[in-house]
Protein backbone atom coordinates (compact mmCIF):
# COMPACT_ATOMS: atom_id res chain seq x y z
CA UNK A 1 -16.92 8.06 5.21
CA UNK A 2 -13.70 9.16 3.47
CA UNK A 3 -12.55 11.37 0.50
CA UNK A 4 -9.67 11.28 -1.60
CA UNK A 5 -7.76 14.53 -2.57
CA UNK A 6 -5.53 14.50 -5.49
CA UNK A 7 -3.81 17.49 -6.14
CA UNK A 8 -0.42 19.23 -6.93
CA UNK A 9 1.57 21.52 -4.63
CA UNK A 10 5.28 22.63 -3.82
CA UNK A 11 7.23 20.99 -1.20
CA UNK A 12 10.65 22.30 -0.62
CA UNK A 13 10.26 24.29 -3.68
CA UNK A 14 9.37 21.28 -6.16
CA UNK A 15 6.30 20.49 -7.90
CA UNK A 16 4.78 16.76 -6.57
CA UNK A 17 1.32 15.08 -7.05
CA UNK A 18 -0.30 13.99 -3.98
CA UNK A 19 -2.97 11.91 -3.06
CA UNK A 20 -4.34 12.26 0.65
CA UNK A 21 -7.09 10.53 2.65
CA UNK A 22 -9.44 12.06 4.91
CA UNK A 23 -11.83 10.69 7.55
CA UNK A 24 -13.67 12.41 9.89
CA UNK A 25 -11.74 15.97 8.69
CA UNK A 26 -8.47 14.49 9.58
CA UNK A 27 -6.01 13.37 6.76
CA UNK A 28 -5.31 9.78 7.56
CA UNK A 29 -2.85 8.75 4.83
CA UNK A 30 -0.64 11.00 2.05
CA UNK A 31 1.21 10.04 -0.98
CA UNK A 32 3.66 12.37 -2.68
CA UNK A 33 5.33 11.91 -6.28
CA UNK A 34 7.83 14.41 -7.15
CA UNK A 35 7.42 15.83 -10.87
CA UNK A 36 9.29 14.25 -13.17
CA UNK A 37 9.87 10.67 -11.00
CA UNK A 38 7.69 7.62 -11.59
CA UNK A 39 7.35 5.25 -9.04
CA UNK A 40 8.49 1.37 -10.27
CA UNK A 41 6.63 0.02 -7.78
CA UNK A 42 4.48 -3.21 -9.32
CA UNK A 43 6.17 -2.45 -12.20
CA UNK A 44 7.10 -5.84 -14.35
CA UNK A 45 10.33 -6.56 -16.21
CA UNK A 46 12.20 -9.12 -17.87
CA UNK A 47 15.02 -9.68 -15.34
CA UNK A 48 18.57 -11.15 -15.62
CA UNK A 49 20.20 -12.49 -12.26
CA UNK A 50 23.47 -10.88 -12.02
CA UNK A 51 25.31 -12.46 -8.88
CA UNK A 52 23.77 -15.49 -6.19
CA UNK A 53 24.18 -14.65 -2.59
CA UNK A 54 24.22 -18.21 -0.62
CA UNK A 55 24.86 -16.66 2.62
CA UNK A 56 21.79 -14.56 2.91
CA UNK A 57 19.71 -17.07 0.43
CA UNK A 58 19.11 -13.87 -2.42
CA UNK A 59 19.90 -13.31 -6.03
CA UNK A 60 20.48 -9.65 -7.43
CA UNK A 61 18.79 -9.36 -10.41
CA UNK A 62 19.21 -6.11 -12.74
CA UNK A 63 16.24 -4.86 -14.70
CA UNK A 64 15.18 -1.78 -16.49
CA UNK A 65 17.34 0.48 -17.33
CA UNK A 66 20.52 -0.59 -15.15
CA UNK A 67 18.83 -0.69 -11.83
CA UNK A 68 19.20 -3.51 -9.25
CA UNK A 69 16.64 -5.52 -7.21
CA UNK A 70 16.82 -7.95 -4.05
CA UNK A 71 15.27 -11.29 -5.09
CA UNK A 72 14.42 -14.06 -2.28
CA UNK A 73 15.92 -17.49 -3.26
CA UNK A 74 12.97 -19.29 -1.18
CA UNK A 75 9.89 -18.23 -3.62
CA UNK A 76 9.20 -21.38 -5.37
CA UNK A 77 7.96 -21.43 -9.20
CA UNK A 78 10.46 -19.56 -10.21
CA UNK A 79 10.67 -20.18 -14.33
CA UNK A 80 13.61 -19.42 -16.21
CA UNK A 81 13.39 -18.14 -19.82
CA UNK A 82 17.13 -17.76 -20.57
CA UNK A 83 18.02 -18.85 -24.18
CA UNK A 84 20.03 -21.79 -23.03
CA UNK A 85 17.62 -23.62 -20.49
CA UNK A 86 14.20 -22.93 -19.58
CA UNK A 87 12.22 -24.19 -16.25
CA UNK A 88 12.63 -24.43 -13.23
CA UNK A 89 16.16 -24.98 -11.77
CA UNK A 90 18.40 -23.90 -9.29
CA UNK A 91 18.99 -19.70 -10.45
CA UNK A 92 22.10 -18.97 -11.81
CA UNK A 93 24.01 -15.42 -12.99
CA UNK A 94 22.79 -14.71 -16.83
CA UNK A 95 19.40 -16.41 -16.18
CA UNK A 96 16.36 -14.30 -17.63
CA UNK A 97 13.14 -14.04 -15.12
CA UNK A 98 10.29 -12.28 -14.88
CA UNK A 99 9.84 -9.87 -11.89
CA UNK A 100 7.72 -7.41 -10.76
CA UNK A 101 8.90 -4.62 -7.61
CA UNK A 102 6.61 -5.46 -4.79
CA UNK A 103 8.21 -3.23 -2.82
CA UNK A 104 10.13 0.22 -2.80
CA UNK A 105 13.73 0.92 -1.88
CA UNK A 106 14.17 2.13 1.28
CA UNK A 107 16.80 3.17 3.93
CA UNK A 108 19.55 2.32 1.19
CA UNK A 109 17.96 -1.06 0.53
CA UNK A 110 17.40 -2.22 -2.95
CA UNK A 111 14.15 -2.68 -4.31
CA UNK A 112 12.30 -5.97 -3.47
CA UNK A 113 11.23 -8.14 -5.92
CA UNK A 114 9.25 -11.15 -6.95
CA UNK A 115 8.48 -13.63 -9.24
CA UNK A 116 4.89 -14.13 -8.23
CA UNK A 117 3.26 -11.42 -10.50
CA UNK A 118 0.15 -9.50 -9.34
CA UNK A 119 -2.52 -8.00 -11.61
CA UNK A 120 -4.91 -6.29 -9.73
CA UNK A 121 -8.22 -5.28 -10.38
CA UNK A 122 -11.22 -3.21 -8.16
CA UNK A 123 -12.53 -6.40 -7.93
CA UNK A 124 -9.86 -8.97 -8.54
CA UNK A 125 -6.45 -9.98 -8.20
CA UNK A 126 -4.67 -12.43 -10.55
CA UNK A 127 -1.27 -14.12 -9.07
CA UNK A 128 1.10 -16.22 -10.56
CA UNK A 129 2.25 -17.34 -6.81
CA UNK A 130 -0.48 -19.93 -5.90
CA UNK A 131 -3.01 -21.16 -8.11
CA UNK A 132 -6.45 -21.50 -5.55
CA UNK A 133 -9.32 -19.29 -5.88
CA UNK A 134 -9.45 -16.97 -2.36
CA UNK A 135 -11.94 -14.40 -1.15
CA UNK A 136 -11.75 -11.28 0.97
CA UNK A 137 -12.60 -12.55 4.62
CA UNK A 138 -14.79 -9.03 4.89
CA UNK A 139 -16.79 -11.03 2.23
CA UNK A 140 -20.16 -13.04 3.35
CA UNK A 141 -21.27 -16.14 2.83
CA UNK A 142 -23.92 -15.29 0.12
CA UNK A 143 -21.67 -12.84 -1.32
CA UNK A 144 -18.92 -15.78 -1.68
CA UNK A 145 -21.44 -18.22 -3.44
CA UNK A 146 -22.93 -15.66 -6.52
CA UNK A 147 -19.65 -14.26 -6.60
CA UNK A 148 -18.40 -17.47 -6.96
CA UNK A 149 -20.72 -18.21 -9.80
CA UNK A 150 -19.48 -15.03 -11.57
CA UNK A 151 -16.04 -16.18 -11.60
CA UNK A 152 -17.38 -19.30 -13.21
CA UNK A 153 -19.05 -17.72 -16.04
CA UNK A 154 -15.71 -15.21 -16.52
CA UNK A 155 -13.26 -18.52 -17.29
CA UNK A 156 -16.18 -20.23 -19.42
CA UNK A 157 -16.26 -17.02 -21.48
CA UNK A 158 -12.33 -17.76 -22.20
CA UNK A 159 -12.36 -21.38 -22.59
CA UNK A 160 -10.24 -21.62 -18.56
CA UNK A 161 -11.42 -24.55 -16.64
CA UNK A 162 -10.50 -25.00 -13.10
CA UNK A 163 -8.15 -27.35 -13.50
CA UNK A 164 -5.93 -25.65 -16.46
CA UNK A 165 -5.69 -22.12 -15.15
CA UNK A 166 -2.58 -21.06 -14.94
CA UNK A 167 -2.84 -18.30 -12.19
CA UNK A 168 -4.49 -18.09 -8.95
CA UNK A 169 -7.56 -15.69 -8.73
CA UNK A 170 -8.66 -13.43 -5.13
CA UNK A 171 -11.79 -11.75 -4.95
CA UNK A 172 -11.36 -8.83 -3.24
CA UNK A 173 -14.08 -6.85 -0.68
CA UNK A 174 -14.82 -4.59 -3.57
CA UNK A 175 -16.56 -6.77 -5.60
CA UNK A 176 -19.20 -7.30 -3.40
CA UNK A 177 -20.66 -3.91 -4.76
CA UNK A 178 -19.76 -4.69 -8.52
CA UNK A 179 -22.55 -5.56 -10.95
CA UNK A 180 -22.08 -9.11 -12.84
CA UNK A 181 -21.09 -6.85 -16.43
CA UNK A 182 -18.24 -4.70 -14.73
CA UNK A 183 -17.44 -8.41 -12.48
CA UNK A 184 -17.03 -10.36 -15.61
CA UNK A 185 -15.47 -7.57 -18.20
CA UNK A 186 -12.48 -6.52 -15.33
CA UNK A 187 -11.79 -10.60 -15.05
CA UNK A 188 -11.48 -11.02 -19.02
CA UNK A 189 -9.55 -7.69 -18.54
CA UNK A 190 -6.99 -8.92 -15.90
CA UNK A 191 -6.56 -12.35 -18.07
CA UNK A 192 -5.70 -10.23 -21.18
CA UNK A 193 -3.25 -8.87 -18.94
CA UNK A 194 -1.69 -11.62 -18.12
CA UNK A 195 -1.35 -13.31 -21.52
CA UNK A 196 0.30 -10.07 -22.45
CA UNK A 197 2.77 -10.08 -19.37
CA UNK A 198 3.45 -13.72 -18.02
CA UNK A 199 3.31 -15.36 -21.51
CA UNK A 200 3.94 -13.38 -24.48
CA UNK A 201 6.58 -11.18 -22.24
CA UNK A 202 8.96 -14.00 -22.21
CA UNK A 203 9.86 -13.67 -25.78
CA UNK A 204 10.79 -9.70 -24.94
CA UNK A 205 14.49 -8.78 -24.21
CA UNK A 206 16.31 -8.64 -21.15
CA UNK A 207 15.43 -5.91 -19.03
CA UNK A 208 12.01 -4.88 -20.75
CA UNK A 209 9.24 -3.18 -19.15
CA UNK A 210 6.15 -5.75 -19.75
CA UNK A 211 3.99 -3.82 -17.10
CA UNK A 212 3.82 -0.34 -16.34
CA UNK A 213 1.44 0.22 -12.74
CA UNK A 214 -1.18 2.93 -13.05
CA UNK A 215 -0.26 6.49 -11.31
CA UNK A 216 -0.31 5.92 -7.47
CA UNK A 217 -3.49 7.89 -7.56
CA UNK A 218 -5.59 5.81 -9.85
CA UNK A 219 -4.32 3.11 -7.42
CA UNK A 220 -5.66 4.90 -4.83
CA UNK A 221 -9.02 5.35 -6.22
CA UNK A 222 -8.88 1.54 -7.18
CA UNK A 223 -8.07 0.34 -3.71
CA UNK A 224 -10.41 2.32 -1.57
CA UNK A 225 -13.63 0.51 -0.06
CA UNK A 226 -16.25 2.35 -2.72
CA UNK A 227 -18.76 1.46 0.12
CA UNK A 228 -16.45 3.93 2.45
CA UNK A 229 -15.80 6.60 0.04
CA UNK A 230 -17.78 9.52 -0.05
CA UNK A 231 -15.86 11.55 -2.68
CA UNK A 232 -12.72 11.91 -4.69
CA UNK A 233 -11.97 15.88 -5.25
CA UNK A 234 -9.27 16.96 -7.90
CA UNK A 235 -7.99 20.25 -9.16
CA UNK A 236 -6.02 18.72 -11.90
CA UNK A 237 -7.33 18.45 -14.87
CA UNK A 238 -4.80 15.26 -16.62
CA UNK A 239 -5.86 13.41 -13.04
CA UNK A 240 -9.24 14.20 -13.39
CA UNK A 241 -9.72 12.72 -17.02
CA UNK A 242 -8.05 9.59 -15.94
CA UNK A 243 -10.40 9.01 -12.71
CA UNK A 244 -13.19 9.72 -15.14
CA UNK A 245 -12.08 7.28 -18.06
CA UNK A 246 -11.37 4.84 -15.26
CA UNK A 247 -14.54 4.46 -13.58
CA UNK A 248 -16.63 4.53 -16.75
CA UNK A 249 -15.03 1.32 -17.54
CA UNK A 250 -14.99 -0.28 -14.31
CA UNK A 251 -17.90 1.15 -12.22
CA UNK A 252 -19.31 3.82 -14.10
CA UNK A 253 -22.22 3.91 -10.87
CA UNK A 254 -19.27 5.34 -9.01
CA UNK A 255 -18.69 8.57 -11.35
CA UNK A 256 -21.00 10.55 -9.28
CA UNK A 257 -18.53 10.91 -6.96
CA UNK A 258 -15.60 12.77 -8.90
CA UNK A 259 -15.55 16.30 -8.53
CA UNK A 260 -13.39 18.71 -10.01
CA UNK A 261 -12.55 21.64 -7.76
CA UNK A 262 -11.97 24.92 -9.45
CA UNK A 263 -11.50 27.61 -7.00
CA UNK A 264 -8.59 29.88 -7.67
CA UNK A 265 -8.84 32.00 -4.74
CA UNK A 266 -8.28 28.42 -2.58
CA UNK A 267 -5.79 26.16 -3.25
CA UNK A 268 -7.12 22.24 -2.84
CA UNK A 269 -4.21 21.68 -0.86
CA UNK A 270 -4.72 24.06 1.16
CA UNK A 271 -8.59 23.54 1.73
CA UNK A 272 -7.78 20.25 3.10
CA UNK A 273 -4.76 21.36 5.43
CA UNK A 274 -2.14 19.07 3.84
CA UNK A 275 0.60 21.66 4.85
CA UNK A 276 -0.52 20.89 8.15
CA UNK A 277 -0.19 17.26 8.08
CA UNK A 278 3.29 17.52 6.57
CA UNK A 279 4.57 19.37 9.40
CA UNK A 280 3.06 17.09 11.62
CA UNK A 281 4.99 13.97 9.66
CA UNK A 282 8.31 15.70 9.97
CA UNK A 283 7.61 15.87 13.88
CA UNK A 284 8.11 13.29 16.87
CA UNK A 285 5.99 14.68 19.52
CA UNK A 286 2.34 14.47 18.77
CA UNK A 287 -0.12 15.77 21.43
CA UNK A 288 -3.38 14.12 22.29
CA UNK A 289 -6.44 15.88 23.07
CA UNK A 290 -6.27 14.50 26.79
CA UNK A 291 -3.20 16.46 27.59
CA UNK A 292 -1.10 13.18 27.22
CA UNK A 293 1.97 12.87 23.86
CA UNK A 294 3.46 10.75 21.33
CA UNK A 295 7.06 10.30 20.92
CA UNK A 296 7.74 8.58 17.35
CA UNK A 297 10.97 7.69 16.03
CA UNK A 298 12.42 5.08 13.90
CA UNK A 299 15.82 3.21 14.32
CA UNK A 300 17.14 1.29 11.63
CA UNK A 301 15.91 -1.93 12.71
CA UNK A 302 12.17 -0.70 14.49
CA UNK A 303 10.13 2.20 15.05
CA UNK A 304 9.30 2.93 18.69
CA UNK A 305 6.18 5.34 20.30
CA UNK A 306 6.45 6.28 23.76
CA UNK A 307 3.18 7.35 25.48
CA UNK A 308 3.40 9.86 28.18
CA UNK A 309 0.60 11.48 29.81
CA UNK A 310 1.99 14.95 29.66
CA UNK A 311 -0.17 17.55 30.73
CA UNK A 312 -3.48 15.38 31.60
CA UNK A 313 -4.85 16.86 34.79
CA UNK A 314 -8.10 14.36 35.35
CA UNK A 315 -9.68 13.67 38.90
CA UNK A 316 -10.31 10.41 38.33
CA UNK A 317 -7.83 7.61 39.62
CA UNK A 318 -4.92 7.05 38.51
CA UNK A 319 -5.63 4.02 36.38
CA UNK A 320 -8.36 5.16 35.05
CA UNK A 321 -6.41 8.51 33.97
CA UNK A 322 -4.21 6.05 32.26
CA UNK A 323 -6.97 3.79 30.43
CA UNK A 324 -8.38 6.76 29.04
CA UNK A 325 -5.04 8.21 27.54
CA UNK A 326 -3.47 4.56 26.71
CA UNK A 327 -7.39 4.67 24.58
CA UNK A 328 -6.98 7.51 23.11
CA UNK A 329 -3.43 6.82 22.06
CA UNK A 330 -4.39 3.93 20.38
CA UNK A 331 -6.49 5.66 18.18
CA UNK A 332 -3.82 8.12 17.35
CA UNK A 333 -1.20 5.58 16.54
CA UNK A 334 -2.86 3.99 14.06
CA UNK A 335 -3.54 6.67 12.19
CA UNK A 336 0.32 8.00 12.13
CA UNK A 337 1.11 4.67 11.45
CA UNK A 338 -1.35 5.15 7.83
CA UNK A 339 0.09 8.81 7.85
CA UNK A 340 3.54 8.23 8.30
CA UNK A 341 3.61 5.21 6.30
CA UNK A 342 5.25 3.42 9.09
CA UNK A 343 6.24 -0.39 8.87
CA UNK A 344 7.82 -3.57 10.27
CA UNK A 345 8.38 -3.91 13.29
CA UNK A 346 7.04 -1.20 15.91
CA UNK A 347 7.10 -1.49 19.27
CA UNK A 348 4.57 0.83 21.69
CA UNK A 349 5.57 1.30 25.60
CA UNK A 350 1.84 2.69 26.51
CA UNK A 351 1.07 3.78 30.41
CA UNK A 352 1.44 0.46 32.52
CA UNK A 353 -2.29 -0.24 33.38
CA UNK A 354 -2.28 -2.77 36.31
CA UNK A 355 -5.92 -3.88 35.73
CA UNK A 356 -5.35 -7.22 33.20
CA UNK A 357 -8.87 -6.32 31.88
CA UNK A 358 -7.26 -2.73 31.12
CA UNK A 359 -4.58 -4.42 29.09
CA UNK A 360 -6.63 -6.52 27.20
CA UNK A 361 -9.41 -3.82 26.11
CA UNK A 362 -5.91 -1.46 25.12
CA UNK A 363 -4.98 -4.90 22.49
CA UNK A 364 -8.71 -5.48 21.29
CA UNK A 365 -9.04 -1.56 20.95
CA UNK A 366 -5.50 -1.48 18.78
CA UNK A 367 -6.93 -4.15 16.67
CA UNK A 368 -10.52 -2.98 16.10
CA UNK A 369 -8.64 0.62 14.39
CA UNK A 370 -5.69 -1.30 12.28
CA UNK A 371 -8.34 -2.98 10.84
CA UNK A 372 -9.51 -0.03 8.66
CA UNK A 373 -6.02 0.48 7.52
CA UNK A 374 -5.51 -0.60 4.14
CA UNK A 375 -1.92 -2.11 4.58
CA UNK A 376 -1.79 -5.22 6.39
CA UNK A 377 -1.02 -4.39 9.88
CA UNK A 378 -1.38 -6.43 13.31
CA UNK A 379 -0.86 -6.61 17.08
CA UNK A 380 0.92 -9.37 18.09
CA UNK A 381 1.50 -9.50 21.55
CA UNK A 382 2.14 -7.75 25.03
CA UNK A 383 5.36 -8.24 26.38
CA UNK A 384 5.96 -8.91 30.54
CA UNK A 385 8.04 -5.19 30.29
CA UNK A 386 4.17 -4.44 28.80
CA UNK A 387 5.75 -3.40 25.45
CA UNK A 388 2.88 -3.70 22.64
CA UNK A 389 4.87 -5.43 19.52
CA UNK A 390 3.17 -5.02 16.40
CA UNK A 391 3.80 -5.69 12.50
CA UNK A 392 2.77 -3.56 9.45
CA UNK A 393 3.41 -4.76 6.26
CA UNK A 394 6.34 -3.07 4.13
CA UNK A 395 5.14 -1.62 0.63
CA UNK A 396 5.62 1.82 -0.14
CA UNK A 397 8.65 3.75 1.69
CA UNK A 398 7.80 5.76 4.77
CA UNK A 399 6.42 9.48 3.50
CA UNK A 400 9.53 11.09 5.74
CA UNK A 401 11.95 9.80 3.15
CA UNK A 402 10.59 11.12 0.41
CA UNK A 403 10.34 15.10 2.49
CA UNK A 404 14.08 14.19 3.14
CA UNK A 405 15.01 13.44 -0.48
CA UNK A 406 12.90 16.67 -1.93
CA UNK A 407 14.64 18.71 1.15
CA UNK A 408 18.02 17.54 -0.11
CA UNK A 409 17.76 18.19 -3.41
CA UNK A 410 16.50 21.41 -2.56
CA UNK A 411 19.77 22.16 -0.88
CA UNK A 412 22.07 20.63 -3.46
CA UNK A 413 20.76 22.66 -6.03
CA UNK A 414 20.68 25.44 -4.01
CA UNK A 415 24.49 24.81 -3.83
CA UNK A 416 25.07 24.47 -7.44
């Protein structure tokens, strides 16, 4: 079981919100927001392509107030809405699109965006990007069919047929636990949302905000596996209120499980040791309870973890020494890879383990504990130099640049 901490607390002498996940007493992911800066991720605007990059098959679009954005050229369905021509056509500077950030700047990158919008629900996600009905694979059989039927009764309600809807629909593992009333009133919800955005938002002005995302914490409380979470514990009282107002509309069974924690004497923060697992983000060596480390660092094109067994002293056999740590490693790199916010490529060198059987318990063991992370993440292979390459999908930016930015800001206006 899991909780979710939301709280506020200084880092490098500023004021951020943060959101942390714990399991088992351990925090196993953290979000930070700085006071003052809103993330823009999911955010959707009305977009205007300001230069066409053949050579690397992208369009820089500008949006908001000013800011820029790396668009692929390959999405398809990209429509137009510029005042001269409408449809859709090869892009060209001054043309007017709709985009929403799908994922954050990062390392000096621009923002990615997309023209395949997302509106997601607890329950549901609406796209723009393909129009078939999908279901969480975590999702059984039975639970596929009534849900099914649900989803049914939500486009009757709206006068949608199968064959006119304009947006594809995924049911997500969530909804499994929904009742039919909070099934049917987010869908209608999520299609109001859409008229609003991807129709009537064409007729706004270049560069509007259509969509505004939810605070990362709401997002939080919206993405977590209900049927995982134990609790969500807040000391702020704004955060607290929205939680509240939030699951009263959407699963009001689920209210139970807010708490508002009022001690004055102990900060929230520090109840749950997030101090403690910021240090351990801004480090590269991370022991493991066998006596064996972690070496994590990231290069500009992958991150690499070197396991070494360190100070392991077991009378067993060599192999087996190295099964056991190469085992417990695993474990311990997926969860800085939640922690850390970690992505793309990554490349492990674990122990060589001569025993094939070894190897191949290490890769099914890897698997089995990505699987409860909430980003897309997979092991892909085991390389002869028996290098573990695995992918995790890029979203938010890894948690060390934000420390970085709030550290340097804390020395520039220390120099001021």
């Amino acid at each position: 079981m899991s909780k979710l901490i939301i709280s506020k607390m200084d880092i490098s002498g500023q004021p951020c919100m943060i959101c942390a996940r714990t399991e088992e007493q351990h925090i196993m992911e953290l979000q930070l927001e700085p006071d003052g800066k809103e993330s823009i991720l999911n955010n959707i605007y009305v977009g205007q392509v300001d230069k066409i990059a053949p050579n690397i098959q992208a369009a820089f679009v500008r949006f908001g107030e000013g800011q820029m954005g790396y668009f692929p050229l390959a999405e398809e369905n990209t429509i137009i809405y510029s005042a001269s021509r409408t449809g859709n056509a090869p892009l060209r500077p001054g043309d007017e699109i709709l985009v929403q950030v799908r994922q954050d700047a990062m390392k000096g990158k621009l923002p990615a965006l997309t023209s395949n919008l997302n509106f997601t629900g607890k329950y549901l996600v609406i796209t723009t990007g393909e129009k078939r009905i999908g279901f969480s694979g975590k999702l059984t059989k039975e639970e596929k069919g009534f849900l099914g039927r649900w989803l049914e009764e939500g486009m009757d309600s709206i006068s949608l047929s199968n064959t006119d809807r304009p947006y594809g629909i995924i049911i997500r593992t969530n909804a499994a636990q929904a009742s039919r009333d909070a099934f049917l009133r987010e869908y209608q919800y999520l299609h109001y949302l859409y008229d609003k955005t991807a129709v009537k938002g064409r007729n706004r002005t270049c560069g509007s905000l259509l969509y505004r995302s939810e605070p990362f914490y709401l997002n939080a409380v919206r993405d977590v596996y209900h049927s995982e979470l134990e609790e969500i514990v807040t000391d702020q009282p704004q955060a607290e209120n929205m939680i509240r107002e939030y699951l009263s509309a959407v699963c009001p069974q689920e209210i139970g499980r807010l708490r508002f924690y009022d001690d004055k004497l102990l900060p929230l923060h520090k109840l749950y040791r997030v101090e403690t697992a910021i240090d351990e983000i801004c480090r590269e060596k991370i022991w493991l309870s066998s006596g064996g480390f972690l070496v994590i660092q990231q290069t500009e094109a992958f991150v690499s973890i070197d396991v070494n067994s360190g100070k392991y002293t077991g009378r067993k056999k060599a192999q087996e020494t190295y099964r056991k740590i190469n085992l417990e490693a695993a474990r311990e790199i997926a969860r800085q890879l939640r922690l850390r916010n970690l992505s793309g490529i990554i490349l492990i060198d674990f122990i060589n383990m001569e025993n094939p059987d070894h190897q191949e318990e290490l890769f099914h063991i890897l698997q089995k504990y990505l699987r409860k992370d909430s980003v897309k993440a997979k092991a892909v292979d085991i390389t002869p130099l028996h290098i573990l390459e695995m992918t995790r999908q890029k979203v938010r930016r890894p948690v060390i640049e934000d420390l970085r930015d709030l550290t340097e800001n804390k020395r520039t206006t220390g120099n001021l």
